[in-house]
C-alpha atoms as a PDB file:
ATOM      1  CA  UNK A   1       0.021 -34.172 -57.283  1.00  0.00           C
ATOM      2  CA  UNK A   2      -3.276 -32.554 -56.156  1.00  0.00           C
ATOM      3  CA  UNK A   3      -4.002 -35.276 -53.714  1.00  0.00           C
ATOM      4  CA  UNK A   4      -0.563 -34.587 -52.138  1.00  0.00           C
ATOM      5  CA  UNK A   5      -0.803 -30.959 -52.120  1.00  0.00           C
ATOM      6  CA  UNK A   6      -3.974 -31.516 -50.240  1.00  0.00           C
ATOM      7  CA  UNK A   7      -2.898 -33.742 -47.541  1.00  0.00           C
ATOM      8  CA  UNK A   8      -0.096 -31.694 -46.997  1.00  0.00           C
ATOM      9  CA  UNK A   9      -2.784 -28.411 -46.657  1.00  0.00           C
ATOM     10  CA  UNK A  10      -4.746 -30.733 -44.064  1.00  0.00           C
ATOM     11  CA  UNK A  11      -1.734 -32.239 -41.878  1.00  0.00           C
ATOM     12  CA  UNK A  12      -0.143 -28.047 -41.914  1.00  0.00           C
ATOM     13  CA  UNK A  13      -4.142 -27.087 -40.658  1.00  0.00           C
ATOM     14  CA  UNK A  14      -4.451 -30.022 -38.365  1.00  0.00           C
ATOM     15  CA  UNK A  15      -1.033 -29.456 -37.242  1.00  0.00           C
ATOM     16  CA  UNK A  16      -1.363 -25.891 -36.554  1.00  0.00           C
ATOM     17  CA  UNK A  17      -4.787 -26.466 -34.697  1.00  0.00           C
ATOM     18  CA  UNK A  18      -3.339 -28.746 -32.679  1.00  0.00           C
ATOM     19  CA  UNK A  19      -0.715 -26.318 -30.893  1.00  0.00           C
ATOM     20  CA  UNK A  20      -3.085 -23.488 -31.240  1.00  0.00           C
ATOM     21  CA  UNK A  21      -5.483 -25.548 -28.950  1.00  0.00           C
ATOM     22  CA  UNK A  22      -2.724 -26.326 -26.501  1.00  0.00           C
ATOM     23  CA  UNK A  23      -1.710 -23.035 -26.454  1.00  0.00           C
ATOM     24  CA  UNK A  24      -5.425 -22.079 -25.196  1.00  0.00           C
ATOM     25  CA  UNK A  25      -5.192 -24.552 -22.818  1.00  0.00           C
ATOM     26  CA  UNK A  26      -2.159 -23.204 -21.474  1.00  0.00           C
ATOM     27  CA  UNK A  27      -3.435 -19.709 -21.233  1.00  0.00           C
ATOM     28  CA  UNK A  28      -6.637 -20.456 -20.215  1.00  0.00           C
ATOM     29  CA  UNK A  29      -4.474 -22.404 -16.888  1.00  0.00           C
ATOM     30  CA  UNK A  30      -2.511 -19.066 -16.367  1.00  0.00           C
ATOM     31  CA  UNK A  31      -5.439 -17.031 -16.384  1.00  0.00           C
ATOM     32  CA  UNK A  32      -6.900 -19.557 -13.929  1.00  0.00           C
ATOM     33  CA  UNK A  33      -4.179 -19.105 -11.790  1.00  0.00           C
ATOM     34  CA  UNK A  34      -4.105 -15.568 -11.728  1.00  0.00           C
ATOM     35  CA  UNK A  35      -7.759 -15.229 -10.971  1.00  0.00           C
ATOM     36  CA  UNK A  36      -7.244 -17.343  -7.897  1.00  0.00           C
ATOM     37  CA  UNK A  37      -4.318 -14.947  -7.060  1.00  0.00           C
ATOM     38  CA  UNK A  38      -6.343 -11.958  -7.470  1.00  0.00           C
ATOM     39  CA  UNK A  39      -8.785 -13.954  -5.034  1.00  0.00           C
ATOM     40  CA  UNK A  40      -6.897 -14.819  -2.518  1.00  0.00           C
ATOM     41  CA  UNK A  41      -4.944 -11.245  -2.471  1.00  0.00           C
ATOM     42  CA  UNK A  42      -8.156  -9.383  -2.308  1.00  0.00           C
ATOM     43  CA  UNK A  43      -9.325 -11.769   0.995  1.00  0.00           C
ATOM     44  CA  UNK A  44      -5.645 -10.599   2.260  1.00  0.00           C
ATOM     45  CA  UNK A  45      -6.847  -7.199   1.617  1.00  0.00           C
ATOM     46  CA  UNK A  46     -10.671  -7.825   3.688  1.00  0.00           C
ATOM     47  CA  UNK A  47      -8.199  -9.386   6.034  1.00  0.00           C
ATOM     48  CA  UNK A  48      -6.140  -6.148   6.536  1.00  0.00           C
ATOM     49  CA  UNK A  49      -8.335  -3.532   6.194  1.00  0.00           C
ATOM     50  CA  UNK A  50     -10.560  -5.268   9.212  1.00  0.00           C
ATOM     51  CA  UNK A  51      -7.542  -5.557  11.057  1.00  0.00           C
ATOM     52  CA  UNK A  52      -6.428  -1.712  10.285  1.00  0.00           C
ATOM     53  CA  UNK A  53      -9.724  -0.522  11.563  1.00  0.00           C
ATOM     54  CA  UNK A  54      -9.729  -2.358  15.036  1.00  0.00           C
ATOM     55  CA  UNK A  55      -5.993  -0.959  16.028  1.00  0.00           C
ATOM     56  CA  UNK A  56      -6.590   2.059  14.991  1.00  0.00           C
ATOM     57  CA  UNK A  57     -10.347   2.315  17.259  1.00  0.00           C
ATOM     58  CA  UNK A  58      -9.699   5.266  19.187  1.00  0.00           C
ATOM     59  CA  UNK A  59     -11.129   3.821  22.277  1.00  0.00           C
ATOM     60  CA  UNK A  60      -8.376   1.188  22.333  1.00  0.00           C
ATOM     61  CA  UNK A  61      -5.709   3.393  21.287  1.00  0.00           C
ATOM     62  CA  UNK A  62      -6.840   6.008  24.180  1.00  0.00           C
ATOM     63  CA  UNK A  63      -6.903   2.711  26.610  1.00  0.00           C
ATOM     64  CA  UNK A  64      -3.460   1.286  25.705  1.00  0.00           C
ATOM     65  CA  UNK A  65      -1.860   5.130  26.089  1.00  0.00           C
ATOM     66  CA  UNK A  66      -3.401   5.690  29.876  1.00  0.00           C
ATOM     67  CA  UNK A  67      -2.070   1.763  30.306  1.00  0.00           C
ATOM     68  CA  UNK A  68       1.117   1.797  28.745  1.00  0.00           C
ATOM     69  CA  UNK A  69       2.230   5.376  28.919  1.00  0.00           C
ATOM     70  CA  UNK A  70       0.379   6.974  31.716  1.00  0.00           C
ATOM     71  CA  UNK A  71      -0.885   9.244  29.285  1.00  0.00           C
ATOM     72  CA  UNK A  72      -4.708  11.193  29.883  1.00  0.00           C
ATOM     73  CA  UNK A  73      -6.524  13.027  26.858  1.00  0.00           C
ATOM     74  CA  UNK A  74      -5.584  16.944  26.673  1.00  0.00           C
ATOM     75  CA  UNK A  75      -7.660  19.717  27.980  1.00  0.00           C
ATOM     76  CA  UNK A  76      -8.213  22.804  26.741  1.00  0.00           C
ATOM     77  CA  UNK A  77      -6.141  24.834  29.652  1.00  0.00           C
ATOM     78  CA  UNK A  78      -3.269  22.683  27.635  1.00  0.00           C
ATOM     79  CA  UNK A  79      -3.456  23.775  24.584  1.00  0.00           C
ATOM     80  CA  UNK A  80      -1.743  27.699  23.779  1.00  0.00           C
ATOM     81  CA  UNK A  81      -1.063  29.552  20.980  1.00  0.00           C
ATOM     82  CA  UNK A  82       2.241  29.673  19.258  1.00  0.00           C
ATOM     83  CA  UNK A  83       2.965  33.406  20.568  1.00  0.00           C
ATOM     84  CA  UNK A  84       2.870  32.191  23.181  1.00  0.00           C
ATOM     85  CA  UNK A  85       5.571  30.057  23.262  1.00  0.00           C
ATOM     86  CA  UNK A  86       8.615  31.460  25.111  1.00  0.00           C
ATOM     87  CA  UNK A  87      11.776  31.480  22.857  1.00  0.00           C
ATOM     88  CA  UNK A  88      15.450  31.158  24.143  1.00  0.00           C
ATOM     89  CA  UNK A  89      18.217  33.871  22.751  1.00  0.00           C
ATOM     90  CA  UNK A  90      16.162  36.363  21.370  1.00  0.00           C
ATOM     91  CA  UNK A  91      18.459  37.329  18.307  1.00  0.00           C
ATOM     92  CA  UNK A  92      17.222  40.476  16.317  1.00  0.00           C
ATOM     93  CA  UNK A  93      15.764  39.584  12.811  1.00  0.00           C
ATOM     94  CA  UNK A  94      18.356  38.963  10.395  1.00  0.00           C
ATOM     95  CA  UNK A  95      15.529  37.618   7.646  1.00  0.00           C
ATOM     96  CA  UNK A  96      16.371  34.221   8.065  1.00  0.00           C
ATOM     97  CA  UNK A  97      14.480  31.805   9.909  1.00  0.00           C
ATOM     98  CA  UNK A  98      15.937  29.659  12.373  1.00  0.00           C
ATOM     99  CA  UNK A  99      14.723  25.856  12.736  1.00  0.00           C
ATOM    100  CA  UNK A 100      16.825  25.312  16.251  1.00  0.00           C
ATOM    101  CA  UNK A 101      16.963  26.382  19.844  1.00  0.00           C
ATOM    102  CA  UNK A 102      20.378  25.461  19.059  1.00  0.00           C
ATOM    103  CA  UNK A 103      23.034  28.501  20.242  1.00  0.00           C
ATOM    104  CA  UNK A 104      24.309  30.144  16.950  1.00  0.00           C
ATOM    105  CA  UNK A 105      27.727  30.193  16.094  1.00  0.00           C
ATOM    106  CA  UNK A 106      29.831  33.346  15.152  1.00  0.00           C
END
């Protein structure tokens, strides 16, 4: 009865070694494949970043506005204050502040 009780003890270890080993093999494939993921996303990222810096140069960005848009850089005659700004219907202060040019409606 020993003997059996034995055997039994070895086939339940050998058994249970057995799909504990596959079941390291089978992680240690996932965590393969998600190291080669991580890889190849963080190349994507090298990828965009590179790309991100050369359209946003501001050289190129100034020489695709004066091609594309006729547009020149600002000079300082351009730029005014906010005072300075005329405003359309001059409506005395009624403490709320309006957003639009838009004509108000009574």
């Amino acid at each position: 009865m020993a003997r059996f009780v034995l055997i039994m003890m070895f086939a339940a270890m050998a058994t249970g070694m057995f799909v504990i080993k596959n079941r390291v093999i089978g992680l240690e494939k996932e965590l393969a494949a998600v190291n080669a993921q991580i890889e190849s996303d963080q190349k994507a990222i090298h990828v965009l970043k590179a790309e991100w810096t050369y359209l946003n140069d501001p050289q190129r960005i100034r020489n695709l506005s004066e091609r594309h848009a006729k547009m020149k850089p600002i000079t300082g005659e351009q730029i005014i204050s906010f005072a300075a700004i005329p405003f359309k219907n001059k409506q005395p202060e009624t403490g709320l502040i309006r957003v639009s040019l838009a004509s108000v409606r009574e």
